[in-house]
N, C-alpha and C. Protein backbone atom coordinates (compact mmCIF):
# COMPACT_ATOMS: atom_id res chain seq x y z
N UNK A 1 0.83 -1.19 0.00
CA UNK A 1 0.00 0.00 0.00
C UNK A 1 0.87 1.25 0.00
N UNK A 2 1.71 1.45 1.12
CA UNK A 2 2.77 2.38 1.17
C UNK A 2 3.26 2.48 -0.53
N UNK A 3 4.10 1.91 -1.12
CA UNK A 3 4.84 1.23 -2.13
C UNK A 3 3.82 2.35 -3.40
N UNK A 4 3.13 1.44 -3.56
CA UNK A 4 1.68 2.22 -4.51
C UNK A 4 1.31 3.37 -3.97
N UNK A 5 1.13 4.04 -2.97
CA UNK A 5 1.31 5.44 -2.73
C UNK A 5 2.23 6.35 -3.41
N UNK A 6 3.57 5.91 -2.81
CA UNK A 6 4.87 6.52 -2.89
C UNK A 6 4.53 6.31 -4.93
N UNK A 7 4.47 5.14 -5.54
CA UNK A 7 4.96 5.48 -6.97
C UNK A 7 3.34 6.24 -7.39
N UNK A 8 2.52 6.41 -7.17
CA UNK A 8 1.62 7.12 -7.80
C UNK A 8 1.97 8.59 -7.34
N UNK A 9 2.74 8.96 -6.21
CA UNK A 9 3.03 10.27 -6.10
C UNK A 9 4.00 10.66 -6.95
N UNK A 10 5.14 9.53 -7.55
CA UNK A 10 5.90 9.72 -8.37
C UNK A 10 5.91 10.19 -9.78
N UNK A 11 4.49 9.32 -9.96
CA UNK A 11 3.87 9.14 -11.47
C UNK A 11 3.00 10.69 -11.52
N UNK A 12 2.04 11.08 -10.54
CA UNK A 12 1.84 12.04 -10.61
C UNK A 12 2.69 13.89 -10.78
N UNK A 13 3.94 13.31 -9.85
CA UNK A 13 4.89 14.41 -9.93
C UNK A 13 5.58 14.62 -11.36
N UNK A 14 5.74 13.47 -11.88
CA UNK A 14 6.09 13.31 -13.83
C UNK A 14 5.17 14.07 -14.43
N UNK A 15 4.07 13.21 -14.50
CA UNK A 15 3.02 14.26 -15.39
C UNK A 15 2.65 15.79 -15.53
N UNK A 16 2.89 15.93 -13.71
CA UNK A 16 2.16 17.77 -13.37
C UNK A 16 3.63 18.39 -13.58
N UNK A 17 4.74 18.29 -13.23
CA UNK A 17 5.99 19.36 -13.01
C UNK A 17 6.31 19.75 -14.54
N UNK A 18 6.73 21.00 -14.25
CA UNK A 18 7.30 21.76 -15.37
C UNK A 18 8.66 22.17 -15.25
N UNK A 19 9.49 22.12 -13.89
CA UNK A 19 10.87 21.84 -13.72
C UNK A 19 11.53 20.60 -13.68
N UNK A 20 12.55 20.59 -14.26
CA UNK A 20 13.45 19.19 -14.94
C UNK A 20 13.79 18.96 -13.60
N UNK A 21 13.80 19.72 -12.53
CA UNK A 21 15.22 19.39 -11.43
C UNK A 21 13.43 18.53 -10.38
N UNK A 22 12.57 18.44 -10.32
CA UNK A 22 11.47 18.18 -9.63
C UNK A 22 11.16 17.19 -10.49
N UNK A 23 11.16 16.61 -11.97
CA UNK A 23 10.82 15.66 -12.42
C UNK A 23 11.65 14.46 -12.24
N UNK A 24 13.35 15.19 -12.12
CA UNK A 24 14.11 13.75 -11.48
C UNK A 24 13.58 13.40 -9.98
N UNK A 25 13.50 14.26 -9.09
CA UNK A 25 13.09 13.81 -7.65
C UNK A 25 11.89 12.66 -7.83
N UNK A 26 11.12 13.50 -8.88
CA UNK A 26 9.97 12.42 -9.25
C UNK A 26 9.97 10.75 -9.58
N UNK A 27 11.06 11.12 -10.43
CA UNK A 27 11.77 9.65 -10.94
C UNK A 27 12.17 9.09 -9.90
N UNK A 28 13.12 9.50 -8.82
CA UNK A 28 13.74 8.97 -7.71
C UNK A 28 12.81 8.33 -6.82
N UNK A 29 11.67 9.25 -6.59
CA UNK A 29 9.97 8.58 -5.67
C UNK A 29 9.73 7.48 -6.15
N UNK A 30 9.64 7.27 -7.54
CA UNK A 30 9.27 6.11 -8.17
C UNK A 30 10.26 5.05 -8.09
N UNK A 31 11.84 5.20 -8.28
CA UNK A 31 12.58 3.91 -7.63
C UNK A 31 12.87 4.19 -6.26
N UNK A 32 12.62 4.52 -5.73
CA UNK A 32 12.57 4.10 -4.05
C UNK A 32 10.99 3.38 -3.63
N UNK A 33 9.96 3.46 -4.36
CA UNK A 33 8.40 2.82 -4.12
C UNK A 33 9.43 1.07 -4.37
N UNK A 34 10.19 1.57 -6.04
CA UNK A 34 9.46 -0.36 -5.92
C UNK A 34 11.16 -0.86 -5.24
N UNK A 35 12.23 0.06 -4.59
CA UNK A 35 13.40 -0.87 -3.81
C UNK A 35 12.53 -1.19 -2.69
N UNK A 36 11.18 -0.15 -2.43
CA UNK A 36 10.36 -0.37 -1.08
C UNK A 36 9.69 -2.00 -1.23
N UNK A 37 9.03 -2.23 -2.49
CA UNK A 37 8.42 -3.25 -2.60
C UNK A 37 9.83 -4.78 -2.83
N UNK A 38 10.61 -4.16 -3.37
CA UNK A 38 11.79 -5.31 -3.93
C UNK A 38 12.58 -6.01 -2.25
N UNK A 39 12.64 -4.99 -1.17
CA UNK A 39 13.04 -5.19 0.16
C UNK A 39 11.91 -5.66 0.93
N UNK A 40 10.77 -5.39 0.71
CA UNK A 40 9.79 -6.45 1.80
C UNK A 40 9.37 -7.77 0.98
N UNK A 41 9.81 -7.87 0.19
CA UNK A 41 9.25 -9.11 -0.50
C UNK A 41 10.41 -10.38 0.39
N UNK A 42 11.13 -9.94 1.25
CA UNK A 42 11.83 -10.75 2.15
C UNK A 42 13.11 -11.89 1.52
N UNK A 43 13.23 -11.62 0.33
CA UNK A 43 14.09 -12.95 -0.41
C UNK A 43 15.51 -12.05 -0.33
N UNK A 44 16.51 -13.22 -0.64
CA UNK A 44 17.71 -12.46 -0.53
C UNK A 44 17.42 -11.62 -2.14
N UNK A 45 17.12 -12.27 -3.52
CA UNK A 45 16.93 -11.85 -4.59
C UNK A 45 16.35 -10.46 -4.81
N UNK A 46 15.08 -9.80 -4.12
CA UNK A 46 14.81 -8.76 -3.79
C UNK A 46 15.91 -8.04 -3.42
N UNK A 47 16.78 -8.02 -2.47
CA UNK A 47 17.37 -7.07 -1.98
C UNK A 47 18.47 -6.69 -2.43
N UNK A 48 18.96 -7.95 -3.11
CA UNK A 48 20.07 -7.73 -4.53
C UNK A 48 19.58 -6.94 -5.80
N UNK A 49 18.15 -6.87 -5.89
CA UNK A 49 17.95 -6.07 -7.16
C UNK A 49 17.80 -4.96 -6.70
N UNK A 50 17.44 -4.62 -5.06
CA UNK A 50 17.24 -3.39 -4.53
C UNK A 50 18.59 -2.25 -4.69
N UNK A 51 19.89 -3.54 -4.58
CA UNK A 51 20.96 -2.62 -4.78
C UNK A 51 21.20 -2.33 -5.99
N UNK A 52 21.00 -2.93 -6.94
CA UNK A 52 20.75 -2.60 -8.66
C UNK A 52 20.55 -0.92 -8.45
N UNK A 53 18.71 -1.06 -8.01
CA UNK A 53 18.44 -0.01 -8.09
C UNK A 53 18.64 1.10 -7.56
N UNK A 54 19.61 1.18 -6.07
CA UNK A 54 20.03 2.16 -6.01
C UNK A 54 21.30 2.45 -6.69
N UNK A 55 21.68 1.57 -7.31
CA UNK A 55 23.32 1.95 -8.00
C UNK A 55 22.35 2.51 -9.59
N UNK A 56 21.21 2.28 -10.24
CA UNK A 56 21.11 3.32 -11.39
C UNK A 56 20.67 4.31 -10.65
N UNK A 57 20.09 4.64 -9.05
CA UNK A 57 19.25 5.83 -9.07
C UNK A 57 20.50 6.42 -9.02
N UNK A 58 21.66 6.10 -8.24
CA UNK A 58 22.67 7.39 -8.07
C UNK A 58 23.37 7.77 -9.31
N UNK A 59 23.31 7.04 -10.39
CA UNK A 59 23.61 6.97 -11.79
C UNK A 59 22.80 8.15 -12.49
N UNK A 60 21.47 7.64 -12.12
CA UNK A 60 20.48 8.67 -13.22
C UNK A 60 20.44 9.85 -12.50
N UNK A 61 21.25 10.57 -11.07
CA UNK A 61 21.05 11.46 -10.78
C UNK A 61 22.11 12.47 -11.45
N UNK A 62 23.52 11.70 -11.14
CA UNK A 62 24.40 11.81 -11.70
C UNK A 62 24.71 12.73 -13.49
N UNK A 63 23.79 11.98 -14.18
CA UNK A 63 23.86 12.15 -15.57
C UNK A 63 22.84 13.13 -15.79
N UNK A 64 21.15 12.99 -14.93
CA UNK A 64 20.22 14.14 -14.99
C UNK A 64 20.44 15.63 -14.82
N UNK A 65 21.58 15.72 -13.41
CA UNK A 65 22.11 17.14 -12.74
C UNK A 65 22.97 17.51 -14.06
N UNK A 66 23.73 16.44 -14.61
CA UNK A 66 25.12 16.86 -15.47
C UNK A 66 23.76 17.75 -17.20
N UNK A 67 22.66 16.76 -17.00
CA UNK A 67 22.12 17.46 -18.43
C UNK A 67 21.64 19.28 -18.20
N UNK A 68 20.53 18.20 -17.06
CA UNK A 68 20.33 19.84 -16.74
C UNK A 68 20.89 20.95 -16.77
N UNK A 69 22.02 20.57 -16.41
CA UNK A 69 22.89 22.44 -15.60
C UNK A 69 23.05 22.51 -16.69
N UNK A 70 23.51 21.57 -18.25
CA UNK A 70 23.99 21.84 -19.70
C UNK A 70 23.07 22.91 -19.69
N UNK A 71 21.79 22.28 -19.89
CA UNK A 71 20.16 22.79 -20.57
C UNK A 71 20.08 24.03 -19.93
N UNK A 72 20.26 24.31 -18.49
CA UNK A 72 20.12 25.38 -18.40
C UNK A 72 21.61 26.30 -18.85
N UNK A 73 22.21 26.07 -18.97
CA UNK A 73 23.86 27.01 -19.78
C UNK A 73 23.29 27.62 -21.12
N UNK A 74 22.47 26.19 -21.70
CA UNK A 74 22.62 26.51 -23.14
C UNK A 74 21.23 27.55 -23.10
N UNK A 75 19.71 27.36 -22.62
CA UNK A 75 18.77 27.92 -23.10
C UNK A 75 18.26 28.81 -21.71
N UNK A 76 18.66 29.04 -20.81
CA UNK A 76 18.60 30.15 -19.22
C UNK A 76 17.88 29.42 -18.83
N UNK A 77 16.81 27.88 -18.84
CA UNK A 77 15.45 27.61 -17.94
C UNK A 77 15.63 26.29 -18.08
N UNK A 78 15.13 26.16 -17.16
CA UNK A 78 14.96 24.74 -16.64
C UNK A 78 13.74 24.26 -16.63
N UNK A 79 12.50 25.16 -16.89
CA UNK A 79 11.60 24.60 -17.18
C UNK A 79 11.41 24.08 -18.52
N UNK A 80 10.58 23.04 -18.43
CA UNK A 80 10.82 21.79 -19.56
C UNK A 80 9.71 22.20 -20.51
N UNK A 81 8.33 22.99 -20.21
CA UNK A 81 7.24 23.32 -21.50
C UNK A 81 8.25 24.43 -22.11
N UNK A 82 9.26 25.54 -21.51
CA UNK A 82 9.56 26.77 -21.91
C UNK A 82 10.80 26.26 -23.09
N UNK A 83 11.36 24.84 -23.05
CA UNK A 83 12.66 24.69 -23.56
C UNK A 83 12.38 24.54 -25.39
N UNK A 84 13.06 24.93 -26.14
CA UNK A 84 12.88 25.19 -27.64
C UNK A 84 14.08 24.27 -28.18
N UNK A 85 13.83 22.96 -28.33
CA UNK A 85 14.71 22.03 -28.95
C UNK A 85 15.86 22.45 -29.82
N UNK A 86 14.82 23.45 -31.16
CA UNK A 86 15.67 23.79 -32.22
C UNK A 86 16.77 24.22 -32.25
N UNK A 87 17.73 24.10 -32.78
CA UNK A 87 19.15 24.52 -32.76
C UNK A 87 19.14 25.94 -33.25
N UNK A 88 19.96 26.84 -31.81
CA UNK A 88 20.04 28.34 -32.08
C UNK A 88 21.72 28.45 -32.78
N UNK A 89 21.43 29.53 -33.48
CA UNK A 89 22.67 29.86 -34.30
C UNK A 89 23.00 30.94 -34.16
């Protein structure tokens, strides 16, 4: 129950945020719900994939902070509706 809380707050924080730096936290809610569910499932196997998943979350934080700060260098915002893909010249 907890577990399904925590990732629907996750899933919800994806959909509604318009800052990149609040959509990773979002992402992070969502792998900490299921290391929540992967650690009570009581097997040693669970808790080995639990460390999986914290070795990509510190990974995907890693590489998210490194895009972002780019994204914001290159275009001033970090909000994600305001960002203009197209290549400025």
């Amino acid at each position: 129950m907890t577990a399904a809380l925590l990732f629907g707050l996750g899933v919800f924080g994806v959909l509604r945020r318009r800052n990149a730096i609040l959509l990773l936290m979002a992402v992070e809610l969502m792998l900490n719900a299921v290391n929540l569910v992967l650690v009570t499932a009581g097997t040693v196997t669970g808790q080995v994939f639990a460390l999986f998943v914290i070795v990509l979350a510190a990974a995907e934080v890693g590489v998210g902070l490194a895009l972002v700060l780019r994204l914001y260098r290159l275009r001033t915002t970090v909000a994600v509706d305001e960002i203009d893909l197209a290549e400025k010249h």
